[in-house]
N, C-alpha and C. Protein backbone atom coordinates (compact mmCIF):
# COMPACT_ATOMS: atom_id res chain seq x y z
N UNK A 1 -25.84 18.92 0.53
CA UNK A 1 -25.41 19.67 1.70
C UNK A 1 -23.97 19.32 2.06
N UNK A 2 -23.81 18.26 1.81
CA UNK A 2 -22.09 17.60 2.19
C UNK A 2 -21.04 18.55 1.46
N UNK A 3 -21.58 18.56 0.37
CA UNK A 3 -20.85 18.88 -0.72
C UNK A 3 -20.39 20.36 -1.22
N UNK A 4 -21.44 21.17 -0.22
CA UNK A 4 -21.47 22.56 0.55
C UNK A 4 -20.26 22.52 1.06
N UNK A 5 -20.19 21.71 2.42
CA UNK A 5 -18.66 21.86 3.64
C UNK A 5 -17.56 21.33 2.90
N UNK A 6 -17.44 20.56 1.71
CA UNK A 6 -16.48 20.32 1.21
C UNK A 6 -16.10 21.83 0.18
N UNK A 7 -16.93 22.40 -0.23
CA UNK A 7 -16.70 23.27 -1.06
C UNK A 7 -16.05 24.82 -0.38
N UNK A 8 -16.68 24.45 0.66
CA UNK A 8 -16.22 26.06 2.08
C UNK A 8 -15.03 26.03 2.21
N UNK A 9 -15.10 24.75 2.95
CA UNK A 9 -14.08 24.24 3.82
C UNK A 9 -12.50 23.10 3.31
N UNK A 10 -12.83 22.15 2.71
CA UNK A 10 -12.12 21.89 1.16
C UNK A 10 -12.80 20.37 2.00
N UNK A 11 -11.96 19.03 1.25
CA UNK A 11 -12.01 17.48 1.37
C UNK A 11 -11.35 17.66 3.28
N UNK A 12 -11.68 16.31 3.44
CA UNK A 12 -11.12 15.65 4.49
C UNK A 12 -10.92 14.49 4.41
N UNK A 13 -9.99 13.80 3.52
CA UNK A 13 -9.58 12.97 3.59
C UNK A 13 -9.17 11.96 4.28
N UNK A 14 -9.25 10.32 4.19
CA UNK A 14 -9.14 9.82 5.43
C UNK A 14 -8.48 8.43 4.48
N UNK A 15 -7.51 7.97 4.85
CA UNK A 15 -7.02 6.21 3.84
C UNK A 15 -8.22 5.61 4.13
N UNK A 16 -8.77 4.98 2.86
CA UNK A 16 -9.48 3.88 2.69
C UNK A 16 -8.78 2.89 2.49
N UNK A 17 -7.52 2.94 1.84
CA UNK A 17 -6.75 1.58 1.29
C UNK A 17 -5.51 1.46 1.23
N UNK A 18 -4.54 0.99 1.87
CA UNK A 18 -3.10 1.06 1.42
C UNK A 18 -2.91 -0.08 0.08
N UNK A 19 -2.41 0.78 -0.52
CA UNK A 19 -1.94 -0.08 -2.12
C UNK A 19 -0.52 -0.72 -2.12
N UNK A 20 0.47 0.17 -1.81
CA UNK A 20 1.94 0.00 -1.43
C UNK A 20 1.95 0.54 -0.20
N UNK A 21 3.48 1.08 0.16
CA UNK A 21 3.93 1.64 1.20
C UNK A 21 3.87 3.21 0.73
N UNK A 22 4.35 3.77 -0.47
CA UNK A 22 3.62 4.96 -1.23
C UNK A 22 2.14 5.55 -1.83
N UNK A 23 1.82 4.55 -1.78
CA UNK A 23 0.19 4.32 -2.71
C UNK A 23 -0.68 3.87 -1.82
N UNK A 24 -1.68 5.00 -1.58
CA UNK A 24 -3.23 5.18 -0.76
C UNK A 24 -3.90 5.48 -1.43
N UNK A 25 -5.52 4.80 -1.65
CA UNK A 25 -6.88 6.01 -1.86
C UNK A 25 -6.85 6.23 -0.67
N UNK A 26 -8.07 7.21 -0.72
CA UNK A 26 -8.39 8.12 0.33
C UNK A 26 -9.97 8.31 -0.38
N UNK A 27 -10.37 8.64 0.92
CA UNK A 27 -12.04 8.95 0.59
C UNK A 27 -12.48 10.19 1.86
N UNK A 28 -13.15 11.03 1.08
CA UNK A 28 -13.40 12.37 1.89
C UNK A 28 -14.46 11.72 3.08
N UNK A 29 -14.34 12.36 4.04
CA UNK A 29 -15.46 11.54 5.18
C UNK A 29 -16.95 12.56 5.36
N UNK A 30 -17.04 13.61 4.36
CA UNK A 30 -18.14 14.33 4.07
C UNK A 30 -18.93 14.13 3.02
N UNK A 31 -18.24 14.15 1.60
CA UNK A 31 -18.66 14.07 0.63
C UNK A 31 -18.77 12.48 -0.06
N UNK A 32 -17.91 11.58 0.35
CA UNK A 32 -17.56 10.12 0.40
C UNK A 32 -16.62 10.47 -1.34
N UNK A 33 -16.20 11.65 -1.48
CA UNK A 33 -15.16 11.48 -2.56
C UNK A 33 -14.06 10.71 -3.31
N UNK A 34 -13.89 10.06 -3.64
CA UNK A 34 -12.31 8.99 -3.75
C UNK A 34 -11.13 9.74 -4.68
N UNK A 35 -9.98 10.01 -4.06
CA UNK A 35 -8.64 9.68 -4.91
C UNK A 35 -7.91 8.97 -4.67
N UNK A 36 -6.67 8.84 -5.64
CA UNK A 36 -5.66 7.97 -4.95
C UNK A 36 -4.48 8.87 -5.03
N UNK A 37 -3.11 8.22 -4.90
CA UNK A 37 -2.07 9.15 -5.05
C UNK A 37 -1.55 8.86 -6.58
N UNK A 38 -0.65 9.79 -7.24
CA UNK A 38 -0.93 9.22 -8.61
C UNK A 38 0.56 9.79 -8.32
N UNK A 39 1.39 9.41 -10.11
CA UNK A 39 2.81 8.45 -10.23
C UNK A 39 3.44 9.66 -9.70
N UNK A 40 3.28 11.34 -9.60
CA UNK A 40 4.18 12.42 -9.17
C UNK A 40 3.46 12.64 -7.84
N UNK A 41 3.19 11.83 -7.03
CA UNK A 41 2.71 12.39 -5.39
C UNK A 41 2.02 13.13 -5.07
N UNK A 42 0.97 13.62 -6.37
CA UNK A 42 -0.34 14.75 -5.67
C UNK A 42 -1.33 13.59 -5.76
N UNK A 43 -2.66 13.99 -5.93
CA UNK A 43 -3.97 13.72 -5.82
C UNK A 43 -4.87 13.51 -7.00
N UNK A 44 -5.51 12.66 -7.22
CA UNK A 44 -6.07 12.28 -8.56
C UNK A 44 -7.39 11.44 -8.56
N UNK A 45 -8.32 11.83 -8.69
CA UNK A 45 -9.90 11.40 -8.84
C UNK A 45 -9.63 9.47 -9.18
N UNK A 46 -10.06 9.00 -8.18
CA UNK A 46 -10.09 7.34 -8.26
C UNK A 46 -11.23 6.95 -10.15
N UNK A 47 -10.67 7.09 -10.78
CA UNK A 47 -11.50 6.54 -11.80
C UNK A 47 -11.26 5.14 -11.96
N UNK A 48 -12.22 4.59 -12.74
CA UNK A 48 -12.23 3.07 -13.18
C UNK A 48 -10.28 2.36 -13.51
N UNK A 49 -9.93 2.96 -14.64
CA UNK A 49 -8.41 3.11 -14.86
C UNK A 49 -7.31 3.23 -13.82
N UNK A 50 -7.84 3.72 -12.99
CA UNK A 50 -6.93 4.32 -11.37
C UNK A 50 -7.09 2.65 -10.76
N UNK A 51 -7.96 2.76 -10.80
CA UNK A 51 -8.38 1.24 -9.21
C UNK A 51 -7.91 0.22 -9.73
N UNK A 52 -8.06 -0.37 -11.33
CA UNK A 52 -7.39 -0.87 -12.23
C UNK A 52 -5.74 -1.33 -11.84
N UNK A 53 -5.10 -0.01 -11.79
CA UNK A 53 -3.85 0.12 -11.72
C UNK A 53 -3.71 -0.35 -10.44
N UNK A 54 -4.34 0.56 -9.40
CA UNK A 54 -4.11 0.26 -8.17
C UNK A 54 -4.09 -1.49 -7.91
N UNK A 55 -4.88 -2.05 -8.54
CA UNK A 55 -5.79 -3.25 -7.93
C UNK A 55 -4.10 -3.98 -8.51
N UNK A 56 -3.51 -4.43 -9.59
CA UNK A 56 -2.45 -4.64 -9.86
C UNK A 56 -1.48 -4.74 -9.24
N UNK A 57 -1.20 -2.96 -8.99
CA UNK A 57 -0.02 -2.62 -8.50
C UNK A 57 -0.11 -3.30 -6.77
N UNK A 58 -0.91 -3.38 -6.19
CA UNK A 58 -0.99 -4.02 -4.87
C UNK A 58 -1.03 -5.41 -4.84
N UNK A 59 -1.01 -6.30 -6.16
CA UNK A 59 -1.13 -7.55 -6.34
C UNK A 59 0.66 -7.65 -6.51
N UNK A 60 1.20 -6.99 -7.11
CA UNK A 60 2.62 -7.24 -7.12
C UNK A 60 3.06 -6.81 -6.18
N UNK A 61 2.85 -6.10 -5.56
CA UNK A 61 3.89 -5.46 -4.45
C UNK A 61 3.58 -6.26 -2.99
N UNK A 62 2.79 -6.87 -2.74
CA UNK A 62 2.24 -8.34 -1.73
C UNK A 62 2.74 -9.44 -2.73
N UNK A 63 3.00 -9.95 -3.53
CA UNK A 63 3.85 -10.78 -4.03
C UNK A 63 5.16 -10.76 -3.32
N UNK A 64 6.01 -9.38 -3.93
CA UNK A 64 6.96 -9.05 -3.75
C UNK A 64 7.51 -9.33 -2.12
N UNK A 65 6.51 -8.54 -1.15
CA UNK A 65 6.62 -8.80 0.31
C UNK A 65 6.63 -9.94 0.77
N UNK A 66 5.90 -11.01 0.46
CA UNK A 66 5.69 -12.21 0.68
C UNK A 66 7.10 -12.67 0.36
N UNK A 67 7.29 -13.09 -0.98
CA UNK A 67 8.70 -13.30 -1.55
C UNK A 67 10.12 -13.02 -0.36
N UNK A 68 9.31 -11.93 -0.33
CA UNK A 68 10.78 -11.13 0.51
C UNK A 68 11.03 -11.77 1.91
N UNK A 69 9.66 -11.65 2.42
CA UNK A 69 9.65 -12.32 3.65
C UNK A 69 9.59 -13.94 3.83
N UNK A 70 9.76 -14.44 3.07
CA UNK A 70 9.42 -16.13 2.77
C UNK A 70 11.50 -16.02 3.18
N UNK A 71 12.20 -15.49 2.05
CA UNK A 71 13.32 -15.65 1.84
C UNK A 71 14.52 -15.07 2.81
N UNK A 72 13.59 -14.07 3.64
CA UNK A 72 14.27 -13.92 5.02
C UNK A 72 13.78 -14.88 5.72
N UNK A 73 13.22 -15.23 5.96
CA UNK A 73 12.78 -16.53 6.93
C UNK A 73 13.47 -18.07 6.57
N UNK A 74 13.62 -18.23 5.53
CA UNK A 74 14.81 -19.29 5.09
C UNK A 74 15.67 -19.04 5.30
N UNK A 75 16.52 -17.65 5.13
CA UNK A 75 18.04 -17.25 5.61
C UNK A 75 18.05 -17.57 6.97
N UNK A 76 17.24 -17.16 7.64
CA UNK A 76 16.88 -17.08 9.56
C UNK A 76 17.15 -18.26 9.49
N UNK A 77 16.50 -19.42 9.29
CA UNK A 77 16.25 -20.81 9.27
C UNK A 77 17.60 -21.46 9.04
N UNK A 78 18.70 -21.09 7.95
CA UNK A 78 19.42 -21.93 7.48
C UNK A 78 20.73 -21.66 8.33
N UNK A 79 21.09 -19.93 8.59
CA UNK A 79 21.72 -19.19 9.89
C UNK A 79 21.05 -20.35 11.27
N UNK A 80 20.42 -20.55 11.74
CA UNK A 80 20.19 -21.16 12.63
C UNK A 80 20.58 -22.95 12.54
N UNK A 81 20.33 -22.88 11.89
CA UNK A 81 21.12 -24.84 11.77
C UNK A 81 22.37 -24.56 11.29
N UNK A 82 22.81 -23.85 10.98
CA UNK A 82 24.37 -23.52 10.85
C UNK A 82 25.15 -23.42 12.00
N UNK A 83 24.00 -22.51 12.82
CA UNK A 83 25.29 -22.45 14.28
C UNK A 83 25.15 -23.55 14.94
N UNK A 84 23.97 -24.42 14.47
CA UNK A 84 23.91 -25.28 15.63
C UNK A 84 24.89 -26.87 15.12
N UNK A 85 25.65 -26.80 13.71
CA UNK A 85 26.45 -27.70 13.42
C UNK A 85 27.55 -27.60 14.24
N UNK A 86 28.64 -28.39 14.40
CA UNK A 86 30.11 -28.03 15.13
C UNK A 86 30.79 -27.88 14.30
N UNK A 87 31.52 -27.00 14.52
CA UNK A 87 32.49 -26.51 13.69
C UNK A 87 34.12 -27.78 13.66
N UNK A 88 34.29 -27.90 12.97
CA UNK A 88 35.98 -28.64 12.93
C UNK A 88 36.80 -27.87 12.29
N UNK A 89 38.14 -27.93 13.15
CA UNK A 89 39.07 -26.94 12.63
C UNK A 89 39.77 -28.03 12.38
């Protein structure tokens, strides 16, 4: 019967998962369907191979953030005991 209102009416998609800042599944909230977004920005059936990728690609890109944010927070850190040395002219 779900699968009726999806067929009338189309998916209703809803994020199940942020992968990146580009990269979501999504899961229909009628049919419980899964895609994700795939490498040209449409829509693509979550297969085994997909989640795969996904599962990866969100392991590097939280690396990456972490990294990023570790190394702004040392700049912050090292900017801050800098101003607080005295300067000699």
């Amino acid at each position: 019967m779900k699968s009726i209102y999806c067929s009338f009416f189309g998916h209703q998609y809803e994020v199940s998962k942020n992968i990146t800042y580009h990269v979501k599944e999504y899961k229909c909230s009628h049919c419980n369907s899964q895609v994700t977004t795939s490498g040209n920005g449409g829509l693509t059936p979550l297969t085994p191979k997909y989640q795969e990728i996904n599962s990866v690609l969100s392991r590097i890109h939280n690396r990456r953030v972490a990294r990023i944010k570790h190394k702004t927070n040392s700049e912050q850190y090292e900017e801050v005991i800098l101003n607080f040395i005295p300067h000699f002219s």
